[in-house]
N, C-alpha and C. Protein backbone atom coordinates (compact mmCIF):
# COMPACT_ATOMS: atom_id res chain seq x y z
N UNK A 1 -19.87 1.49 11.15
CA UNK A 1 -18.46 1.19 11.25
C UNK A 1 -17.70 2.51 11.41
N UNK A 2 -17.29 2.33 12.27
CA UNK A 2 -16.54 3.70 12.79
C UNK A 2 -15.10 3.66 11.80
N UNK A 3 -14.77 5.24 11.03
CA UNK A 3 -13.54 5.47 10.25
C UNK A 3 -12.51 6.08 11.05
N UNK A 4 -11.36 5.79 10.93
CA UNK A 4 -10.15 6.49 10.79
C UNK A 4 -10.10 7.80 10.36
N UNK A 5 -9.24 8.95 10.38
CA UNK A 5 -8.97 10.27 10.02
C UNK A 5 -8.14 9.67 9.14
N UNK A 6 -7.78 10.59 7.82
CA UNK A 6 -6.71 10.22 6.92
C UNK A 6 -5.77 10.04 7.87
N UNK A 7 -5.34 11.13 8.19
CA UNK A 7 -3.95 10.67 9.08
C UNK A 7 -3.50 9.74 10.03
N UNK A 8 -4.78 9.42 10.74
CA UNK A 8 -4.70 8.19 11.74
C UNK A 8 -4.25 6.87 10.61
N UNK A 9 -4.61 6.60 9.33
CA UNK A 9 -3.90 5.98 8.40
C UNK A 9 -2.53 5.58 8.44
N UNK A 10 -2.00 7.02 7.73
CA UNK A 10 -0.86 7.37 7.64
C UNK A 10 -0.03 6.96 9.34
N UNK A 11 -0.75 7.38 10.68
CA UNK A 11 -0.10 7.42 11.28
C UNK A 11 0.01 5.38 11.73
N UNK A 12 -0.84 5.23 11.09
CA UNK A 12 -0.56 3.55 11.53
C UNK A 12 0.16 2.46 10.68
N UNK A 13 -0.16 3.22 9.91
CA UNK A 13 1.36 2.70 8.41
C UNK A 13 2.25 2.88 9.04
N UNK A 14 2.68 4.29 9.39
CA UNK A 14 3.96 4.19 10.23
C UNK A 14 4.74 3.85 11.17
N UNK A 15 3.28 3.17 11.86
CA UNK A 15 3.77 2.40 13.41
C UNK A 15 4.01 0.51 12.46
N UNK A 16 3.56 0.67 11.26
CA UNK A 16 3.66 -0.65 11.20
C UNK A 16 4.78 -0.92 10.32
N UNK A 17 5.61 -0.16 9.63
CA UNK A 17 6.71 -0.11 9.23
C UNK A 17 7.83 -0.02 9.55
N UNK A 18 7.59 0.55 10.98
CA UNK A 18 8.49 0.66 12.22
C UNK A 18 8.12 0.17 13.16
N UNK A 19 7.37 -0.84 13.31
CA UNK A 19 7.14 -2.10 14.40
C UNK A 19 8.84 -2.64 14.36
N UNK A 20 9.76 -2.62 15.46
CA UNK A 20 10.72 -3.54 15.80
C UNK A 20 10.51 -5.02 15.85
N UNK A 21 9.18 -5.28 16.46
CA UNK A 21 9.19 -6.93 16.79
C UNK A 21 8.20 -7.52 15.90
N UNK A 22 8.46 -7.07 14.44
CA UNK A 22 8.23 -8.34 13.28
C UNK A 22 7.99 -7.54 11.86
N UNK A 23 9.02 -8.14 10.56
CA UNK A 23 8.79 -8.15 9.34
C UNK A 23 7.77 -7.38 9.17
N UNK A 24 7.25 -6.05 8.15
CA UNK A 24 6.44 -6.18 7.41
C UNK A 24 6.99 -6.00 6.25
N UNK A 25 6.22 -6.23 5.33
CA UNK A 25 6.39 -6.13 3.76
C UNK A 25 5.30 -4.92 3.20
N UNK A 26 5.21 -4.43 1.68
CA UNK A 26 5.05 -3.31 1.73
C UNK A 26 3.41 -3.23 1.82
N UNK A 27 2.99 -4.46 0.98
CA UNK A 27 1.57 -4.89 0.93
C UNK A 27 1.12 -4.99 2.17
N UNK A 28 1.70 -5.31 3.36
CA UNK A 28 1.25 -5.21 4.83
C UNK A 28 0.82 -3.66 5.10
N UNK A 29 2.46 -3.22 5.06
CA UNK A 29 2.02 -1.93 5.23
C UNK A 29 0.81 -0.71 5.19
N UNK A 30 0.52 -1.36 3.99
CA UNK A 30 -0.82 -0.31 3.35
C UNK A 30 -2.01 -1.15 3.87
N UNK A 31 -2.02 -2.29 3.79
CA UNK A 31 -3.71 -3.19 3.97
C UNK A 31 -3.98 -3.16 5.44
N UNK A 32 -2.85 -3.03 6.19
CA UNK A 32 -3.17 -3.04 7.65
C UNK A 32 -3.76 -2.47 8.52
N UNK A 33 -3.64 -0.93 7.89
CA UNK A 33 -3.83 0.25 8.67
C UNK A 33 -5.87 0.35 8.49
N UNK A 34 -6.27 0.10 7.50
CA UNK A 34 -7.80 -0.51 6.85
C UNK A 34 -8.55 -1.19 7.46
N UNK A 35 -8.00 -2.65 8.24
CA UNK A 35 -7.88 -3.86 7.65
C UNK A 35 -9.62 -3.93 8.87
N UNK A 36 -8.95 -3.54 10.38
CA UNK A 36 -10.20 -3.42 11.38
C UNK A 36 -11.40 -2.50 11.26
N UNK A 37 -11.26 -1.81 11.18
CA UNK A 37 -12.17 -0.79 10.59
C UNK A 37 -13.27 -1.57 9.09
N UNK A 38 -12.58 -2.17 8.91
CA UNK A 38 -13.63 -3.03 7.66
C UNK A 38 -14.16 -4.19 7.45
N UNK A 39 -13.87 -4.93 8.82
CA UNK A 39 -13.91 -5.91 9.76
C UNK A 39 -12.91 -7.53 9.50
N UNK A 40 -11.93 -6.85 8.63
CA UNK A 40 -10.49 -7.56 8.95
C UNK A 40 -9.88 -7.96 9.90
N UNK A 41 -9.66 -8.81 10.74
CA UNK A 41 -8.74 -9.38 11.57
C UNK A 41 -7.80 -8.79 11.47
N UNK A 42 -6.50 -8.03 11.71
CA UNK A 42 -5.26 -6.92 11.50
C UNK A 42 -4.44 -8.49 11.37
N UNK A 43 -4.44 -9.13 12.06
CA UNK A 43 -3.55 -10.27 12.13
C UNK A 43 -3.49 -11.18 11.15
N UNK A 44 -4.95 -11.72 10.51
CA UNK A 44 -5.25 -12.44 8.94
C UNK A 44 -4.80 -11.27 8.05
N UNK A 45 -5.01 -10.10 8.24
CA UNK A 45 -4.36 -9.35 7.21
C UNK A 45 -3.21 -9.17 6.81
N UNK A 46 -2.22 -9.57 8.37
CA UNK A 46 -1.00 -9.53 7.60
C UNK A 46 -0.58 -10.97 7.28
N UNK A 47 -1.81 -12.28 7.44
CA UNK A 47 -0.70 -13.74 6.45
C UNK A 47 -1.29 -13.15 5.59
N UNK A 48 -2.55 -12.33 5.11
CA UNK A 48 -3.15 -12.34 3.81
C UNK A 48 -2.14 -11.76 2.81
N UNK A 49 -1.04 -10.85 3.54
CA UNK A 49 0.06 -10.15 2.50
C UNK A 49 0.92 -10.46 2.71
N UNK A 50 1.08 -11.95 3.54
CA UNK A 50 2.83 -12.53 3.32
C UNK A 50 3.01 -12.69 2.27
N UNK A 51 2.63 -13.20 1.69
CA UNK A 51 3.25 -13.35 -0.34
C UNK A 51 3.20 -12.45 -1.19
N UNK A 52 3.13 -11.12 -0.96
CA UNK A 52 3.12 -9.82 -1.67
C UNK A 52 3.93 -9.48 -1.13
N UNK A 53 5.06 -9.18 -0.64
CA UNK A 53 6.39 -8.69 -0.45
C UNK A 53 7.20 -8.99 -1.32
N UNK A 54 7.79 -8.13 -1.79
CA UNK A 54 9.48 -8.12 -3.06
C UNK A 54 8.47 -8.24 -3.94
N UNK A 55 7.37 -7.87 -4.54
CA UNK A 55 6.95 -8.10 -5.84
C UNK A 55 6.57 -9.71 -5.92
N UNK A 56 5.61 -9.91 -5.11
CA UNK A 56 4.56 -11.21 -4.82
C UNK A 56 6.56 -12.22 -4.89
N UNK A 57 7.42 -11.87 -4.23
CA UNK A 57 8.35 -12.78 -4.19
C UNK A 57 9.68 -13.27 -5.19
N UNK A 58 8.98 -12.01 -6.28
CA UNK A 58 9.42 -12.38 -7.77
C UNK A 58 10.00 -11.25 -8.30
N UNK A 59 9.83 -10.59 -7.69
CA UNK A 59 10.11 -8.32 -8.48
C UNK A 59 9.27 -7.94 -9.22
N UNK A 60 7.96 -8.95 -9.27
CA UNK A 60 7.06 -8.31 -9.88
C UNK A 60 5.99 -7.18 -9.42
N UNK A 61 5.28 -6.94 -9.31
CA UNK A 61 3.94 -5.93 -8.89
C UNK A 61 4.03 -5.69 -7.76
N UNK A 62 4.52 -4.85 -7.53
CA UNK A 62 5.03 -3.85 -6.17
C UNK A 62 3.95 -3.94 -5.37
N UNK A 63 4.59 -4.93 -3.88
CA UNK A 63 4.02 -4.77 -2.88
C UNK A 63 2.77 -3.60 -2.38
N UNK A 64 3.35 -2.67 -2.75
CA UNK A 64 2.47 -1.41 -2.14
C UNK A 64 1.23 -0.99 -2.44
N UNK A 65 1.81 -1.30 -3.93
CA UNK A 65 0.37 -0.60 -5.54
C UNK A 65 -0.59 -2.27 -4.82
N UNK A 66 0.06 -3.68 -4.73
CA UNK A 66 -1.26 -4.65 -4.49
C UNK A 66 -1.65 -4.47 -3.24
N UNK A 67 -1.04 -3.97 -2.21
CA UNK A 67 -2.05 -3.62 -1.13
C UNK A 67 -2.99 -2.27 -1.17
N UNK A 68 -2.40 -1.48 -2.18
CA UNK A 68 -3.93 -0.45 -2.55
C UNK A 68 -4.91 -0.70 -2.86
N UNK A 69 -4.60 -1.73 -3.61
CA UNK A 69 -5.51 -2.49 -4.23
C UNK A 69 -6.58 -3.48 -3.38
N UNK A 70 -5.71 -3.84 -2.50
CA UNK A 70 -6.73 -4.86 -1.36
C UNK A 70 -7.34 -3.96 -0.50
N UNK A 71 -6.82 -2.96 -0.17
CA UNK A 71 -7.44 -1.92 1.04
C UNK A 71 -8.45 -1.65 0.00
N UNK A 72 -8.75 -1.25 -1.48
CA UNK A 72 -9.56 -0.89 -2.07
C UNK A 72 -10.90 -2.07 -2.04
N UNK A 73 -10.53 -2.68 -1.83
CA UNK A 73 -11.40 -3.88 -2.31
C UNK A 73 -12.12 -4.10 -1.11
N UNK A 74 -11.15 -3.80 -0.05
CA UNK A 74 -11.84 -4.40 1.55
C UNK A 74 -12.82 -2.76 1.73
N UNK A 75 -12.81 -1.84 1.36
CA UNK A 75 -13.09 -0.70 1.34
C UNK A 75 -14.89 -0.49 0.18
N UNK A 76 -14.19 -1.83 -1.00
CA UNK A 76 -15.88 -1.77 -1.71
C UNK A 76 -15.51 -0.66 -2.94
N UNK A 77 -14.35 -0.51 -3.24
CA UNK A 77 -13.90 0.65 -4.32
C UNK A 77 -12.98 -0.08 -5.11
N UNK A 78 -12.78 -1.35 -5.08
CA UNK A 78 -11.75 -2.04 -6.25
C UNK A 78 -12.23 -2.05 -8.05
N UNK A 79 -13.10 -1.46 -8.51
CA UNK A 79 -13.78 -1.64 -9.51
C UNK A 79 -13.06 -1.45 -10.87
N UNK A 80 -13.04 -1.37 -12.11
CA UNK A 80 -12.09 -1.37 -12.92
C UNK A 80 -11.81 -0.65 -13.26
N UNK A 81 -12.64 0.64 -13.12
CA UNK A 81 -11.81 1.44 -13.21
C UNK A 81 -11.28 2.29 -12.37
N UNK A 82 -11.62 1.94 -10.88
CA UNK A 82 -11.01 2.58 -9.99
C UNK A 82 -9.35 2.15 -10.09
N UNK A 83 -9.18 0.37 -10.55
CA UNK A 83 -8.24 0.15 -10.48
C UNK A 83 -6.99 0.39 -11.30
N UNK A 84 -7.92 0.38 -12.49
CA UNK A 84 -6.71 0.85 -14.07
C UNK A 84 -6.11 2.36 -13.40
N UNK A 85 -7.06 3.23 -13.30
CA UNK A 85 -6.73 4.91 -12.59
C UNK A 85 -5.60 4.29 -11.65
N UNK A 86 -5.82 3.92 -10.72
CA UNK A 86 -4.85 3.96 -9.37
C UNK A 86 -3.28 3.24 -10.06
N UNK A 87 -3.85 2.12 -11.04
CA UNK A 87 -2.17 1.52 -11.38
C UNK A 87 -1.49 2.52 -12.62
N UNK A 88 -2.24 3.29 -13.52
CA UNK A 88 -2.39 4.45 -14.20
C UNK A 88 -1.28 5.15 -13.55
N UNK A 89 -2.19 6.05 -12.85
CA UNK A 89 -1.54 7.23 -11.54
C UNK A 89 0.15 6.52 -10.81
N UNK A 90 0.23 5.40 -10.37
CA UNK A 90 0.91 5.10 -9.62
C UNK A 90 2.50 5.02 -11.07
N UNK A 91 2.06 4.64 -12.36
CA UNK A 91 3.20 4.40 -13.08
C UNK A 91 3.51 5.67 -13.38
N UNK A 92 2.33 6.81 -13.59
CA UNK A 92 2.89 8.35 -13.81
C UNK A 92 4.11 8.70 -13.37
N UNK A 93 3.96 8.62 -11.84
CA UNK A 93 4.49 8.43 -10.96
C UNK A 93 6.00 8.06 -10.21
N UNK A 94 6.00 7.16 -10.97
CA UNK A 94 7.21 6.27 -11.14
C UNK A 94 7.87 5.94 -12.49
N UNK A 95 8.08 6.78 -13.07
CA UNK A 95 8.59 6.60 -14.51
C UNK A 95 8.13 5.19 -15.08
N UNK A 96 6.93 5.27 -15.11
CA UNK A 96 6.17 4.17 -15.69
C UNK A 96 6.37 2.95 -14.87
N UNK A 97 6.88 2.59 -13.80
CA UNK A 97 7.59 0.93 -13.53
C UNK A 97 6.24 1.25 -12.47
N UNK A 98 5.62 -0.33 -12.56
CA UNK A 98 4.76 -0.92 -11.20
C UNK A 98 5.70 -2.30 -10.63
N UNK A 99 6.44 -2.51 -11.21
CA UNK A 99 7.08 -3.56 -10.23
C UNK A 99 8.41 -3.55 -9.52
N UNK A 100 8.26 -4.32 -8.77
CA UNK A 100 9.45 -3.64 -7.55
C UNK A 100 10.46 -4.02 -8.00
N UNK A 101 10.53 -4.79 -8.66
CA UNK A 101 12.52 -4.74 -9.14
C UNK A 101 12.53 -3.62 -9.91
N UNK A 102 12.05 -3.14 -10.98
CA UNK A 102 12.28 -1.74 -11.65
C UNK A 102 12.26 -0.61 -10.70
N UNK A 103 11.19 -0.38 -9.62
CA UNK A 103 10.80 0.47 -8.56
C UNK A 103 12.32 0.54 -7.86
N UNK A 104 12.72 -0.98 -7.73
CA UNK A 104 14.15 -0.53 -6.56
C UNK A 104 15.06 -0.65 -7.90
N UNK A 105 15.48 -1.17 -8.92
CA UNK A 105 16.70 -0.56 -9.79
C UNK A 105 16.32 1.45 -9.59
N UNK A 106 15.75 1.54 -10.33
CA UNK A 106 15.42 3.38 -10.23
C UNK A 106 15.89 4.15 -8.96
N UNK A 107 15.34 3.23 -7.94
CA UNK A 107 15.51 3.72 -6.88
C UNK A 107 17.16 4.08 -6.36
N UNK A 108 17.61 2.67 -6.49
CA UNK A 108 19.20 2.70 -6.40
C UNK A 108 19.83 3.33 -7.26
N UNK A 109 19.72 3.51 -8.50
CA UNK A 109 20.26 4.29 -9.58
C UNK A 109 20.59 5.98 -8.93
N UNK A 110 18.92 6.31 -8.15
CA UNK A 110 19.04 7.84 -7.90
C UNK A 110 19.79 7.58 -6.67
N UNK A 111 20.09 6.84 -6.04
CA UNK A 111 20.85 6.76 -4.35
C UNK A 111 19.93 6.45 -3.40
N UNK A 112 18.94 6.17 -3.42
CA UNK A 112 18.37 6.10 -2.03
C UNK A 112 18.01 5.15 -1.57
N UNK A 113 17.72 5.25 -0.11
CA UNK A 113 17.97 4.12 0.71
C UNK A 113 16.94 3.46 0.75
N UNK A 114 16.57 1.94 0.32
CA UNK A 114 15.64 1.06 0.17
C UNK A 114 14.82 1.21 1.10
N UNK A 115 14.82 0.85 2.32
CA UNK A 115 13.42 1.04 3.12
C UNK A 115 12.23 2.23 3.19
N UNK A 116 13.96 3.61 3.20
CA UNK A 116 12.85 4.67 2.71
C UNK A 116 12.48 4.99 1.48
N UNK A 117 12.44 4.71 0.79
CA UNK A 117 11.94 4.37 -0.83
C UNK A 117 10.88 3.67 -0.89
N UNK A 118 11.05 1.98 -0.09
CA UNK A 118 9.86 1.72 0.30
C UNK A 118 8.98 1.84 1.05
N UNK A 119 8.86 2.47 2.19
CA UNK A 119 8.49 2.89 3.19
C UNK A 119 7.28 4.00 2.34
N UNK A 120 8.02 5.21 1.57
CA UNK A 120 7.24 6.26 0.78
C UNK A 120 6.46 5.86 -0.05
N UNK A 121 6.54 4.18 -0.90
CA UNK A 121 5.72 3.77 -1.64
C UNK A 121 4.37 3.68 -0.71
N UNK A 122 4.83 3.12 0.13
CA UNK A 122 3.82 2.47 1.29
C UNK A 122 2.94 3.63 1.78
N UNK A 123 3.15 4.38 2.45
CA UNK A 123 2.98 5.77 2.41
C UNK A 123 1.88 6.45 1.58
N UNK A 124 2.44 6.53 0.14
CA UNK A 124 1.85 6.78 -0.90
C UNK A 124 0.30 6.09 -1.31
N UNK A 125 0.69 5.05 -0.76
CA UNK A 125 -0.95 3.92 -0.94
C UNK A 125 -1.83 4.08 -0.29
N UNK A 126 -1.61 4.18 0.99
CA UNK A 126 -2.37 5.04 2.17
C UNK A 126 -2.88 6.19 1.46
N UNK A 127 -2.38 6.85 1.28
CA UNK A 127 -2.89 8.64 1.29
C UNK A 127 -3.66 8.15 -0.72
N UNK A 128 -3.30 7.09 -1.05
CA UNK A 128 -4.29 7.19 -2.34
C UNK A 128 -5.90 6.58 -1.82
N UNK A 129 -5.60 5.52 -0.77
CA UNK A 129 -6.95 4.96 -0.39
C UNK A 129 -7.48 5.74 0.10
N UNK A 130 -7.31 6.63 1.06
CA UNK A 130 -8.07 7.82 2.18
C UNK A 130 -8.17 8.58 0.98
N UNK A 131 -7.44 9.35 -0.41
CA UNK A 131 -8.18 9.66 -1.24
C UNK A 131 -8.93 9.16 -2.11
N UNK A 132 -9.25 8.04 -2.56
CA UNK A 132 -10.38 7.76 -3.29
C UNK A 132 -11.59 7.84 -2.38
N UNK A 133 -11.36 7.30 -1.36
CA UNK A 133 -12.55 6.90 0.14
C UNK A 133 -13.12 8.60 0.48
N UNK A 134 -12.22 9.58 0.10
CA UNK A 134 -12.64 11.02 0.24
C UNK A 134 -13.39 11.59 -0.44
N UNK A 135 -13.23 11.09 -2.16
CA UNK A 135 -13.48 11.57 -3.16
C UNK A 135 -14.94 11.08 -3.19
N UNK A 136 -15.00 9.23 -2.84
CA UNK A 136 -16.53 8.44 -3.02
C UNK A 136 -17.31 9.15 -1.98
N UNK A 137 -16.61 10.01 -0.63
CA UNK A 137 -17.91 10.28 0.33
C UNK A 137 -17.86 9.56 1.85
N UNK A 138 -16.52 8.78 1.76
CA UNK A 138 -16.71 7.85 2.72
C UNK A 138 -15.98 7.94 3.58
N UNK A 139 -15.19 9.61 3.83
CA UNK A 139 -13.73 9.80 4.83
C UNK A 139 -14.53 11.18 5.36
């Protein structure tokens, strides 16, 4: 199975966050860029993360941190404690909040502009999967 460069990642997160002709959500964002390369359909991948946007719909568990989590899993690195570390790391991070209504109160509190706030979460998930996938041997 042929890999991606970290950055080819990063650089396809970004084409998919800035796709004009359709929605993504943040869990798209991150699982997408993975999704062929691991023999995901890109297209089942993104109904697979229609209901993980806004915090699975609710403001709960930030879009971004559960598509790290799925790229991890489609990747063969979701394990428990890969996962406690990554949701660990990610609340360091974020003044402790994993869910997106706290993620965007904070966010708005400091001023900034929601997409790019989320956009950087998104971002951020990427460059944690290409690093664990670096760290196991597999980038």
């Amino acid at each position: 199975m042929m890999r991606r460069a970290m950055s080819s990642h990063l650089e396809r997160a970004v084409e998919v966050r800035n796709d004009p002709t359709r929605h993504h959500n943040c869990a798209q964002g991150v699982l997408v860029p993975f999704a062929e390369e691991c023999g995901l359909d890109e297209e089942l991948a993104y109904r697979l993360c229609s209901g993980f946007g806004g915090g699975m719909c609710s403001g709960r568990t930030c879009g971004a941190l559960v598509g790290t989590i799925m790229a991890l899993g489609l990747e063969g690195h979701a394990d428990r404690t890969t996962v406690a570390a990554v949701m660990r790391e990610f609340a360091q991070r974020h003044d402790g909040c994993t869910d997106c209504r706290d993620l965007l109160r904070v966010s708005h509190e400091r001023g900034e502009i929601k997409k790019k706030h989320c956009d950087g979460l998104v971002y951020e998930g990427v460059k944690t999967v290409d690093r664990i996938m670096a760290e196991a041997g597999h980038r």
